[in-house]
C-alpha atoms as a PDB file:
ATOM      1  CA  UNK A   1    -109.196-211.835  85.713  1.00  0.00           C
ATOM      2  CA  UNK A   2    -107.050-209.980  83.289  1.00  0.00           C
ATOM      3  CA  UNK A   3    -108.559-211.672  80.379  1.00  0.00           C
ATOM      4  CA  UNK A   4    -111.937-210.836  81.570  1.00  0.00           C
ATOM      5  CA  UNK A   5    -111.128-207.129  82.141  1.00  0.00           C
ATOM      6  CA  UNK A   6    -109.873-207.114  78.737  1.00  0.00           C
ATOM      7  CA  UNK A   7    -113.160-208.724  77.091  1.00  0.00           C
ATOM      8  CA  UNK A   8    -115.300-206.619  78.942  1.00  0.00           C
ATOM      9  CA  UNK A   9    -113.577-203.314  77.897  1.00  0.00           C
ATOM     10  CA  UNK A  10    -113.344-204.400  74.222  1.00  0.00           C
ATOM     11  CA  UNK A  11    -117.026-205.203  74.473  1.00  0.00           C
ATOM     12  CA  UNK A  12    -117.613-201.509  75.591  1.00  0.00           C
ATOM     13  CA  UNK A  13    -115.858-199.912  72.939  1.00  0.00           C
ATOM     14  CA  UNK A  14    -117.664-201.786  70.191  1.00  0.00           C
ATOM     15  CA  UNK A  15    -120.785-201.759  71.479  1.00  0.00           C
ATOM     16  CA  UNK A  16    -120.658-197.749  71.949  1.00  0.00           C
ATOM     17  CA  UNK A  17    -119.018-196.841  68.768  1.00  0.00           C
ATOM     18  CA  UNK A  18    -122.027-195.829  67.091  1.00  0.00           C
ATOM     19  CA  UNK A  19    -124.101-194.809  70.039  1.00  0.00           C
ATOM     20  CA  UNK A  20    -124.333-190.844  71.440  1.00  0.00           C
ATOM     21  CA  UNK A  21    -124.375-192.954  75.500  1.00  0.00           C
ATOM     22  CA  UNK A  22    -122.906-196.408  76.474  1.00  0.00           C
ATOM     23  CA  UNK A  23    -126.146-198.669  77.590  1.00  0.00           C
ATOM     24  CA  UNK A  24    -125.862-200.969  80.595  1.00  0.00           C
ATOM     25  CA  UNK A  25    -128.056-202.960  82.008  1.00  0.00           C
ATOM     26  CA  UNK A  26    -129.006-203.881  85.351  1.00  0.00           C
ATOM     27  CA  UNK A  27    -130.891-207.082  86.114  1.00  0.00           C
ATOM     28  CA  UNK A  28    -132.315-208.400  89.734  1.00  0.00           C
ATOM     29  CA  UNK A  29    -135.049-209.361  92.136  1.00  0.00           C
ATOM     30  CA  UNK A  30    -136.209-205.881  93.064  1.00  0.00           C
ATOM     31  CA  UNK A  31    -139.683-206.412  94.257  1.00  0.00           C
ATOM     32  CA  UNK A  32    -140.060-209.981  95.930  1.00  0.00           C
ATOM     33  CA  UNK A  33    -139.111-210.818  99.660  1.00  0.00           C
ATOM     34  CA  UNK A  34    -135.915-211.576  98.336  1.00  0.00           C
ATOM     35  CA  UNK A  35    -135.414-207.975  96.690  1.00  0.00           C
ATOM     36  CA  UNK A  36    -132.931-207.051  99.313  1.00  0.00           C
ATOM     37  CA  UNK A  37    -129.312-208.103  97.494  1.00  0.00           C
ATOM     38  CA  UNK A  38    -130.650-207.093  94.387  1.00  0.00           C
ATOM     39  CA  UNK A  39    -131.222-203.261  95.712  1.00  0.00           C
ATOM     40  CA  UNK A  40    -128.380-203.620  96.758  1.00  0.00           C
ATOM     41  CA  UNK A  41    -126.284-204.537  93.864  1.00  0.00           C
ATOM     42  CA  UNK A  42    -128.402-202.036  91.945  1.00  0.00           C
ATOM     43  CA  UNK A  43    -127.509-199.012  93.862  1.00  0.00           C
ATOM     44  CA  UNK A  44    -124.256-200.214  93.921  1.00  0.00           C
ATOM     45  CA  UNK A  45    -123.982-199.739  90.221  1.00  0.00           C
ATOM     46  CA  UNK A  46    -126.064-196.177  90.105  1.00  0.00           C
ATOM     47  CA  UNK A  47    -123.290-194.848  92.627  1.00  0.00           C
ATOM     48  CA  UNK A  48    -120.398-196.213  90.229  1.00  0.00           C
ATOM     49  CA  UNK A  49    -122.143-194.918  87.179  1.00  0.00           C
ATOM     50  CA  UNK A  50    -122.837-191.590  88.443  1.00  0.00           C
ATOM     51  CA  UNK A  51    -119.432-191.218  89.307  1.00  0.00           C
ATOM     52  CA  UNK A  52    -117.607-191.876  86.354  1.00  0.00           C
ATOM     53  CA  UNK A  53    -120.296-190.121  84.656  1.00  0.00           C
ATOM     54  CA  UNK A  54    -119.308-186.654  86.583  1.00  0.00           C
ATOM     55  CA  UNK A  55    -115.662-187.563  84.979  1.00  0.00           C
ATOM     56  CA  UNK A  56    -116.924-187.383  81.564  1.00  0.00           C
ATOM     57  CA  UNK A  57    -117.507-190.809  81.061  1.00  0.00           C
ATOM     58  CA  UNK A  58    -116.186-193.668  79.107  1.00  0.00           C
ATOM     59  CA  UNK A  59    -113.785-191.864  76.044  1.00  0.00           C
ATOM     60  CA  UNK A  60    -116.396-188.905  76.023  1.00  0.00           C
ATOM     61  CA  UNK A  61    -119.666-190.576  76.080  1.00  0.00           C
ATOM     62  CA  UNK A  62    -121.816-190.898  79.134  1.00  0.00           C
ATOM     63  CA  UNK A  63    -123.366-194.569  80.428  1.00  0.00           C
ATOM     64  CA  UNK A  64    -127.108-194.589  80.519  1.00  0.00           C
ATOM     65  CA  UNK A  65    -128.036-197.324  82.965  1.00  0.00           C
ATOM     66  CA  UNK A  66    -131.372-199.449  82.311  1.00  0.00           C
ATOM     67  CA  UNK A  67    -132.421-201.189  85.295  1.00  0.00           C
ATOM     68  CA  UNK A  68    -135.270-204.240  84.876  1.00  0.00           C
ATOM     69  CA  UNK A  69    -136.967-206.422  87.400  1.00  0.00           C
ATOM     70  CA  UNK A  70    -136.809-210.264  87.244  1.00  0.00           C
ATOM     71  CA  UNK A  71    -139.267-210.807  89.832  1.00  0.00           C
ATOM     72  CA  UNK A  72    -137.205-213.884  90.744  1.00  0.00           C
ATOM     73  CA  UNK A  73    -139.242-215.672  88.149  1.00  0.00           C
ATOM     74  CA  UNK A  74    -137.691-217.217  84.585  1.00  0.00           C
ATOM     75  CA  UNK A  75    -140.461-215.891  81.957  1.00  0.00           C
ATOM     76  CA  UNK A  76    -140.233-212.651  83.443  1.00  0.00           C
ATOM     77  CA  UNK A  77    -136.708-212.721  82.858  1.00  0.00           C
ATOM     78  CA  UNK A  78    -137.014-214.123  79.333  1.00  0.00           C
ATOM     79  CA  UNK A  79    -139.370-211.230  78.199  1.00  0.00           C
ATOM     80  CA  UNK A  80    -136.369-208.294  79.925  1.00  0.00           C
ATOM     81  CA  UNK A  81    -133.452-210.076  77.444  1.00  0.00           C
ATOM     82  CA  UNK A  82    -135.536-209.668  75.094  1.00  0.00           C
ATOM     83  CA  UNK A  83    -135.925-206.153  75.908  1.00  0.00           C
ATOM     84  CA  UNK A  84    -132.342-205.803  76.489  1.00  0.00           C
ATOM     85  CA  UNK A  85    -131.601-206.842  72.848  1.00  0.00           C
ATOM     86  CA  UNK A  86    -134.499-204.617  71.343  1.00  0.00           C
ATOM     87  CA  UNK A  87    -133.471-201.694  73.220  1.00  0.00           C
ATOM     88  CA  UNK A  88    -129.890-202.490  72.292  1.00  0.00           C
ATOM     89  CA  UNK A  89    -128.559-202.604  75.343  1.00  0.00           C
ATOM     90  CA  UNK A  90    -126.058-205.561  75.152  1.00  0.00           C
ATOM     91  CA  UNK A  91    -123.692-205.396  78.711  1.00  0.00           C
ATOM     92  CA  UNK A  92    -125.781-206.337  81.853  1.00  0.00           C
ATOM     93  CA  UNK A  93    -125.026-206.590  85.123  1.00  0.00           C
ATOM     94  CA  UNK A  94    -127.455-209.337  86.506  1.00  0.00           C
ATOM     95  CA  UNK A  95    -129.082-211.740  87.512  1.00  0.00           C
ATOM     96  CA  UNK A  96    -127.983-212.092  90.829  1.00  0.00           C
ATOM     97  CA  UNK A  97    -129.515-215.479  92.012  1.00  0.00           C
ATOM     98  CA  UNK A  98    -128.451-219.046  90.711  1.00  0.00           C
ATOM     99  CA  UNK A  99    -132.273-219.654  89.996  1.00  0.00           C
ATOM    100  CA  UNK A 100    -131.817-217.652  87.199  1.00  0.00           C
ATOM    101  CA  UNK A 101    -128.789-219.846  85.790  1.00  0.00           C
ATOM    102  CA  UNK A 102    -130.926-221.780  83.341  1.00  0.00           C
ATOM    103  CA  UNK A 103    -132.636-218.776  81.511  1.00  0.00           C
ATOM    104  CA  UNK A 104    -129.265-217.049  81.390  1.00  0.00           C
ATOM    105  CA  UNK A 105    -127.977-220.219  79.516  1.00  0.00           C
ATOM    106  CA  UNK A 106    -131.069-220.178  77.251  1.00  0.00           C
ATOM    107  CA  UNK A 107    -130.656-217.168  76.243  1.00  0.00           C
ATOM    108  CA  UNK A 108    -126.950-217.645  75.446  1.00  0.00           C
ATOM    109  CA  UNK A 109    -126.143-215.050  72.884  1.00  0.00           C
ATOM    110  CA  UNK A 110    -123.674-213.156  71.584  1.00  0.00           C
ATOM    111  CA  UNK A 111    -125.803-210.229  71.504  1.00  0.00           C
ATOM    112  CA  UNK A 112    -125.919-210.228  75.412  1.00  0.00           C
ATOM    113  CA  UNK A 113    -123.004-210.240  77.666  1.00  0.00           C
ATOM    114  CA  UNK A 114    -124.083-210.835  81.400  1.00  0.00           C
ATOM    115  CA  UNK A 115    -121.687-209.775  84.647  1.00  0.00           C
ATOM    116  CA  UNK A 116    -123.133-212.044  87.228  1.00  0.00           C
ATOM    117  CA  UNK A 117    -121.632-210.973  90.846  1.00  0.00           C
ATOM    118  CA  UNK A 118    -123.125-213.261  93.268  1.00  0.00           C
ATOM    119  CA  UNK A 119    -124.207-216.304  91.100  1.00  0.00           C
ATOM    120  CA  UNK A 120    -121.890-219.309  92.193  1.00  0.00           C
ATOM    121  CA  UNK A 121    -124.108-222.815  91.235  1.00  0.00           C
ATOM    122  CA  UNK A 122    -121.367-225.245  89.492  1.00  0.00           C
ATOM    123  CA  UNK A 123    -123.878-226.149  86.618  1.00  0.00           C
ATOM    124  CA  UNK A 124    -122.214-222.759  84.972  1.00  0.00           C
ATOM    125  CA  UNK A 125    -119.053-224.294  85.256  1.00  0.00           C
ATOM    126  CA  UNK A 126    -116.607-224.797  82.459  1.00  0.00           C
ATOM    127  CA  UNK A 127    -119.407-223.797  79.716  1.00  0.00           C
ATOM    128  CA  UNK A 128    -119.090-221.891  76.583  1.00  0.00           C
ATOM    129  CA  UNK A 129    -121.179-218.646  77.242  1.00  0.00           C
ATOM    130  CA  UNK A 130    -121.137-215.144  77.580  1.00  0.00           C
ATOM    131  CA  UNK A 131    -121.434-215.289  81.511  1.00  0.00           C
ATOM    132  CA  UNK A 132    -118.846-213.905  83.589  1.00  0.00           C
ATOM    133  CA  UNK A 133    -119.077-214.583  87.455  1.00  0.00           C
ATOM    134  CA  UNK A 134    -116.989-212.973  90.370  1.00  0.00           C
ATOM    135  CA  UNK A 135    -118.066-215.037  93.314  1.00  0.00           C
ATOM    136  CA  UNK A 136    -116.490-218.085  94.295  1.00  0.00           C
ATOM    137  CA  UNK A 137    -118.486-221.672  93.252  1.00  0.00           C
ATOM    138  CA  UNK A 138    -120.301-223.438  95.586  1.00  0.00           C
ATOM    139  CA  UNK A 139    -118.272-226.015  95.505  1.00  0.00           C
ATOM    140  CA  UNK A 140    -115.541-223.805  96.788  1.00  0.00           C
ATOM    141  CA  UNK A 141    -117.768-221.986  99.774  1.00  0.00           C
ATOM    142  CA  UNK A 142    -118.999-225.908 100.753  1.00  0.00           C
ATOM    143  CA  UNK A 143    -115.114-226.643 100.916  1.00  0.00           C
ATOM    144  CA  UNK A 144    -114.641-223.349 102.882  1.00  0.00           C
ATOM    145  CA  UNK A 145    -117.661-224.431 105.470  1.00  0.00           C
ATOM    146  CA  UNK A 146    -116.390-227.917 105.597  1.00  0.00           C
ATOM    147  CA  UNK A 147    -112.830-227.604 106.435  1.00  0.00           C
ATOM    148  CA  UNK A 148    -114.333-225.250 109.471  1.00  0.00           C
ATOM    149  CA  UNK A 149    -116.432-227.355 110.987  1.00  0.00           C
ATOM    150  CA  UNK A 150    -113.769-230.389 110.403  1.00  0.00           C
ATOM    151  CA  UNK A 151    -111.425-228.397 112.470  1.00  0.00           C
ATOM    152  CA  UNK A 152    -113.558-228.119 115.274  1.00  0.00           C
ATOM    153  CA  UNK A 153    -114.756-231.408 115.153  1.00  0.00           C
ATOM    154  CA  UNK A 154    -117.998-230.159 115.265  1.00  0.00           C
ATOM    155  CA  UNK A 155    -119.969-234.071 114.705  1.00  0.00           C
ATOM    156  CA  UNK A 156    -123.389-233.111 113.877  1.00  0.00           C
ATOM    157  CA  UNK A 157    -125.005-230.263 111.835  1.00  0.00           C
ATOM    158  CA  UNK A 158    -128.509-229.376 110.961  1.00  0.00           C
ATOM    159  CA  UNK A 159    -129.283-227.507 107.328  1.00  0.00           C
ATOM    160  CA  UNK A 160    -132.128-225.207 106.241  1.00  0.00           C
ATOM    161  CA  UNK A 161    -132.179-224.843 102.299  1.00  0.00           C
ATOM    162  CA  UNK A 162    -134.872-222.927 100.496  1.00  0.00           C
ATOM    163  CA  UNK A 163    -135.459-224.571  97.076  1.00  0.00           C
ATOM    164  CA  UNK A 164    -136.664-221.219  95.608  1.00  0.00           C
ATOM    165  CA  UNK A 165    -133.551-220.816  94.760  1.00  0.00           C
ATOM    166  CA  UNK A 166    -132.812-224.536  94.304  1.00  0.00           C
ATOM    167  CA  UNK A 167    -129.885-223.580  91.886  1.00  0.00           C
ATOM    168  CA  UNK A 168    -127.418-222.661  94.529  1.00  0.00           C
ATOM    169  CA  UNK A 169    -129.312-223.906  97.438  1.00  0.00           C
ATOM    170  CA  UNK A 170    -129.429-227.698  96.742  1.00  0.00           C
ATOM    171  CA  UNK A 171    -126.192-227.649  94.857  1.00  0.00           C
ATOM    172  CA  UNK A 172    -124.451-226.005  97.413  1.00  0.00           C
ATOM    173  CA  UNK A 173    -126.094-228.391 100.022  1.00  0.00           C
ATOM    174  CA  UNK A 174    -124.892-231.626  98.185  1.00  0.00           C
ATOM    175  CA  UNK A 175    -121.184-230.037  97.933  1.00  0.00           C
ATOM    176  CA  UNK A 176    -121.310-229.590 101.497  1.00  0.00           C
ATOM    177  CA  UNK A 177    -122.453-233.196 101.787  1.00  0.00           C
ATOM    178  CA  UNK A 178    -119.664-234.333  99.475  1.00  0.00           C
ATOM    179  CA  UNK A 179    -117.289-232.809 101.868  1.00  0.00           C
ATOM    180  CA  UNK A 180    -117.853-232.884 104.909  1.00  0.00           C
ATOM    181  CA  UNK A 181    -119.827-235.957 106.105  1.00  0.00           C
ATOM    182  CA  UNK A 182    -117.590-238.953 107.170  1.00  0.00           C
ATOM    183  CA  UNK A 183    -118.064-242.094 109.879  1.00  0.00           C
ATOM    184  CA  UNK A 184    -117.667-239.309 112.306  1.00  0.00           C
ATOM    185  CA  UNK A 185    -119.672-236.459 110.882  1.00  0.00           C
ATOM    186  CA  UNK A 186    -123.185-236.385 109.930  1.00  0.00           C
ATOM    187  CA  UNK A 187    -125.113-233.580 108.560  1.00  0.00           C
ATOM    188  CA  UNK A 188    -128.479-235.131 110.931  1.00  0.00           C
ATOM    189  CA  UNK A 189    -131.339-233.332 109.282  1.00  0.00           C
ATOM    190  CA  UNK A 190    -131.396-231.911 105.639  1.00  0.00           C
ATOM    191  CA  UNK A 191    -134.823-229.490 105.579  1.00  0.00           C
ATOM    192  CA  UNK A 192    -135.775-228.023 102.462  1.00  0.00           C
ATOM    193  CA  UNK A 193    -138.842-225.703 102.037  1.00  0.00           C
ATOM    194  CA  UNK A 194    -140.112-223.305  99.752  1.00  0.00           C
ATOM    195  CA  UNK A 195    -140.398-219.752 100.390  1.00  0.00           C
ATOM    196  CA  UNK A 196    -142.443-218.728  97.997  1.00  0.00           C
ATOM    197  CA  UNK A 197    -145.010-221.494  99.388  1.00  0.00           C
ATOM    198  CA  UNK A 198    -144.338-223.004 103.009  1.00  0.00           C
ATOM    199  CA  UNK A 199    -145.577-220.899 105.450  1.00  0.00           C
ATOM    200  CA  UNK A 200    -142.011-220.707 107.926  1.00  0.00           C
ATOM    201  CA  UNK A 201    -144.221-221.091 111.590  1.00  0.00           C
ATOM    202  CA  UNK A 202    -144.531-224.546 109.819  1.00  0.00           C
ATOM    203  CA  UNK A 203    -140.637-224.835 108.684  1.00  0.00           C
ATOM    204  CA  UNK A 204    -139.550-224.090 111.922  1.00  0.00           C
ATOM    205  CA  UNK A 205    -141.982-226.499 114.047  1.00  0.00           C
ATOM    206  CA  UNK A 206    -140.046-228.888 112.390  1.00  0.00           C
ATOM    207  CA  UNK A 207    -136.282-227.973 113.517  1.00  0.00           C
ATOM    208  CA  UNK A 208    -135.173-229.979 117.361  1.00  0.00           C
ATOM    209  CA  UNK A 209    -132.477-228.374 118.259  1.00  0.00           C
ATOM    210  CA  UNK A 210    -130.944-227.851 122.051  1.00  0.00           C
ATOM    211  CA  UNK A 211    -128.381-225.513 122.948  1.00  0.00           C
ATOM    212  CA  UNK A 212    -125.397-227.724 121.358  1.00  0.00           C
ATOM    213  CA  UNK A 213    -126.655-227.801 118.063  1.00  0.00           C
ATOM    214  CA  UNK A 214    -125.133-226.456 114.847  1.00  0.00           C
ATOM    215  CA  UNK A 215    -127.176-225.074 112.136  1.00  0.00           C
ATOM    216  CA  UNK A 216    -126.658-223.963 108.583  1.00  0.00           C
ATOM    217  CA  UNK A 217    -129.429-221.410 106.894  1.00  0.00           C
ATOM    218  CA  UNK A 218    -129.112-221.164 103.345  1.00  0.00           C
ATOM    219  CA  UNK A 219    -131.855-218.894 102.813  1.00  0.00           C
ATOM    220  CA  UNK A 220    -132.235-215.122 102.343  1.00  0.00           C
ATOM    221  CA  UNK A 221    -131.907-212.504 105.042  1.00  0.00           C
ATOM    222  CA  UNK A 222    -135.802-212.395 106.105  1.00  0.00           C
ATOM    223  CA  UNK A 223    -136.283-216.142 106.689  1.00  0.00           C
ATOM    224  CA  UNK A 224    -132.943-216.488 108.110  1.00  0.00           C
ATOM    225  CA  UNK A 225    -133.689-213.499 110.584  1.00  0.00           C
ATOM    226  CA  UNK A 226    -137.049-215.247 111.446  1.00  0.00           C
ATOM    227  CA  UNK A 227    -135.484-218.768 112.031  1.00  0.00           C
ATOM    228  CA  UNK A 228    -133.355-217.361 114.367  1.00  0.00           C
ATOM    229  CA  UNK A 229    -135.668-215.423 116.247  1.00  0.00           C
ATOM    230  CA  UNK A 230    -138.448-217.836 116.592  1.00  0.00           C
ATOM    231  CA  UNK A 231    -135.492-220.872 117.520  1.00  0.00           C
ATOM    232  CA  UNK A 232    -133.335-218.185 120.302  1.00  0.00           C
ATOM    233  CA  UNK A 233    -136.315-218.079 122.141  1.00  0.00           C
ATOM    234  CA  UNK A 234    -135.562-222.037 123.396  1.00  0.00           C
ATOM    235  CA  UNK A 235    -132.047-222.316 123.056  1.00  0.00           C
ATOM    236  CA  UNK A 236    -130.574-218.992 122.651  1.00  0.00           C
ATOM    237  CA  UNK A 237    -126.861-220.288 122.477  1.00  0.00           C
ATOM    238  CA  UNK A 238    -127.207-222.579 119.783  1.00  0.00           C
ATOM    239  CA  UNK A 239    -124.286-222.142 116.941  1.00  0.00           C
ATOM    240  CA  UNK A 240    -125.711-220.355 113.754  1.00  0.00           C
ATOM    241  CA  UNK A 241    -124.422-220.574 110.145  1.00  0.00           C
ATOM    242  CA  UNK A 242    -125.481-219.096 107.320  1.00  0.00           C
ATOM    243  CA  UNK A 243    -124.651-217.596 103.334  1.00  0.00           C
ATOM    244  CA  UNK A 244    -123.995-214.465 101.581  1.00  0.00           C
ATOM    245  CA  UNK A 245    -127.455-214.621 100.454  1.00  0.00           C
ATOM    246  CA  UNK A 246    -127.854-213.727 103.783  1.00  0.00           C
ATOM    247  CA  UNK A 247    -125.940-210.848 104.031  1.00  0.00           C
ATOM    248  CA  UNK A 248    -127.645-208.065 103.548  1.00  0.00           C
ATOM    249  CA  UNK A 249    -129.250-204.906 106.187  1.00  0.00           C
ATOM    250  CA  UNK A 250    -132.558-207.367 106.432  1.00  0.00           C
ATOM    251  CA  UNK A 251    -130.857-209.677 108.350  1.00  0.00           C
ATOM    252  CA  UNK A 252    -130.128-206.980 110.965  1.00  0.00           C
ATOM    253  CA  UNK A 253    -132.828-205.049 110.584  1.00  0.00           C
ATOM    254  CA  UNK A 254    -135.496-208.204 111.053  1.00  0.00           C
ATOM    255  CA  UNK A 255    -133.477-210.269 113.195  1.00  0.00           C
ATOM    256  CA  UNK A 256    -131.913-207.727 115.840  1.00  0.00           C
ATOM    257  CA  UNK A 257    -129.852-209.397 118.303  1.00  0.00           C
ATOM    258  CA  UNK A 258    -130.741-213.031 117.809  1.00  0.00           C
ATOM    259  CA  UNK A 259    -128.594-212.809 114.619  1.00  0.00           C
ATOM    260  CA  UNK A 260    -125.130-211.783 117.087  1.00  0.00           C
ATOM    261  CA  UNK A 261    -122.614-214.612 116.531  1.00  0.00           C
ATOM    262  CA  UNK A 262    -123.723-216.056 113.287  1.00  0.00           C
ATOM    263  CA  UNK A 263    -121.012-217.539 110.637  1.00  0.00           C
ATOM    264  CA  UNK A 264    -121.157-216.757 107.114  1.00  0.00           C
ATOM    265  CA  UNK A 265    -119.945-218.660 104.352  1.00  0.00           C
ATOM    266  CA  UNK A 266    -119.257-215.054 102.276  1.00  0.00           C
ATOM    267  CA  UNK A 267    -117.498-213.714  98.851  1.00  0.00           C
ATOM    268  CA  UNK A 268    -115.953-211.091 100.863  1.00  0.00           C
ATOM    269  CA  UNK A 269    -114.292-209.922 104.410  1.00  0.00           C
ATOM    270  CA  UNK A 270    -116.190-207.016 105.235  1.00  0.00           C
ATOM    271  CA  UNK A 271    -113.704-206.535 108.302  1.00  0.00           C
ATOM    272  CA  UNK A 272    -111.123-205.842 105.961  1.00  0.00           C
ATOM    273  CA  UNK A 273    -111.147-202.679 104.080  1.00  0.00           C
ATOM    274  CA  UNK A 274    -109.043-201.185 101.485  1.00  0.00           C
ATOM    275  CA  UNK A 275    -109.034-197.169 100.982  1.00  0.00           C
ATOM    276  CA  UNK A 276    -111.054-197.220  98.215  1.00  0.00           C
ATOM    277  CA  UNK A 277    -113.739-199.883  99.597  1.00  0.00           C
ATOM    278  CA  UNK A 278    -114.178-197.552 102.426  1.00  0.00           C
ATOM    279  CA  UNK A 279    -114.505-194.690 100.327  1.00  0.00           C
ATOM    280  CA  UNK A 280    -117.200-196.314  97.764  1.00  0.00           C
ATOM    281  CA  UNK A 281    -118.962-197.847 101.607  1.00  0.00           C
ATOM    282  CA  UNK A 282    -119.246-194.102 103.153  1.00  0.00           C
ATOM    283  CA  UNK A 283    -120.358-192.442  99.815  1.00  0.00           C
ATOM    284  CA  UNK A 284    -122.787-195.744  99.337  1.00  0.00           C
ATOM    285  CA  UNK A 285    -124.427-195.444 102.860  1.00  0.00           C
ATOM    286  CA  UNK A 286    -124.475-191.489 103.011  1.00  0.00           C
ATOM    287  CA  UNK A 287    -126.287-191.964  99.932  1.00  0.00           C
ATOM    288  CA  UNK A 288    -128.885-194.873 100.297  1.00  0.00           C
ATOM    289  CA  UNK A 289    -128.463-195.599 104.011  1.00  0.00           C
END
């Protein structure tokens, strides 16, 4: 982590030596169904910019932030780097969805240094680039899952994937796999779909569950929130799993109480709070809600 705080600072000063304002970028998904982490993070970053801004800055000169849309889709994301590098803004903050792995490694240059927060596929792994992540792998968050429902002996599980984001979906699907099926444990039914084609009345038809069952959705928070509605209505104490993907005021918002009780597989404890998370969460919701 040191290392990384050290790169990224020494990137900052060079790139802003002969510029009047330090240019950042800010990358995401702010328009799809799937817009809601990516508001998120870029708020997030507004807040913190504005702030150290008001202090004068980094050495004297103010950040201008550039925000760009992916759309969730890879030639729309090609065209923005571009951008990026034309406008010369070289330190981004972005993407923030494992789909977008493969035209961050495309793109690999040294021109563009991207801080990915909640992109954890393995296929990043140990690869010379100019990506830095700070959420654990999915190999690490299948681990995390797997040792919990090993404890419990919990013998059969059901998992919901949504191969828009195939990236982290699948992969962290198979890692769960890896690790947690046995003689004794069996993940029973593996369905994938396609948001950004299936129609989820039809998704859901397929899912038998009774009141026993165990069920991981690794999916965003608007199709998780509708799962769980539409499947409470039968069996409203099944158990209910899901991702950080997930985490987000949608799932609330959409899913009202038929999202009480779920499990997440997250990058952070949002029960425990440090002085200066709580601070940055106050200002953050007086601010944006």
């Amino acid at each position: 982590m040191r290392k990384i705080l050290i790169m990224i600072l020494m990137f900052i000063v060079l790139i802003g030596c002969s510029e009047k304002t330090i240019k950042v970028g800010v990358i995401a998904d702010l328009s799809t169904k799937n817009s809601q982490l990516g508001i998120d993070a870029r708020n997030a970053v507004i807040l913190l910019v504005d702030q150290v801004n008001e202090k004068g800055g980094i050495n004297g000169k103010k950040i201008e932030l550039i925000v760009k849309d992916d759309e969730s889709n890879l030639e729309s994301a090609k065209i923005q780097h571009e951008d990026f590098m034309s406008e010369k803004v070289h330190l981004i903050i972005g993407h923030l969805t494992s789909n977008m792995a493969e035209v961050m490694v495309e793109t690999n240059s040294n021109e563009l240094m991207f801080i990915a927060p909640s992109i954890s596929t393995d296929s990043l792994t140990q690869i010379d680039d100019y990506i830095l992540r700070t959420s654990p792998i999915n190999s690490n968050q299948a681990k995390v899952l797997s040792d919990y429902l090993l404890k419990h002996d919990i013998q059969e599980f059901i998992v919901v994937y949504d191969l828009h984001n195939k990236e982290y979906t699948e992969d962290l699907v198979n890692k769960l796999v890896e690790s947690y099926e046995d003689e004794n444990h069996h993940i029973i039914l593996k369905l994938p779909y396609d948001s950004s084609e299936d129609a989820l009345e039809d998704v859901v038809k397929k899912i038998n569950i009774n009141n026993d069952s165990h069920i991981l959705f690794v999916s965003q928070a608007t199709d998780t929130a509708f799962f769980l509605q539409y499947l409470r209505k039968d069996n409203p104490n099944f158990k209910s799993y899901s991702v950080s993907w997930s985490m987000t005021n949608d799932l609330i918002q959409k899913g009202g109480p038929s999202v009480e009780n779920t499990i997440f597989v997250g990058v952070r404890i949002p029960e425990t709070e440090t002085d200066s998370y709580k601070t940055f969460k106050d200002t953050f919701e007086n601010r944006f809600g």
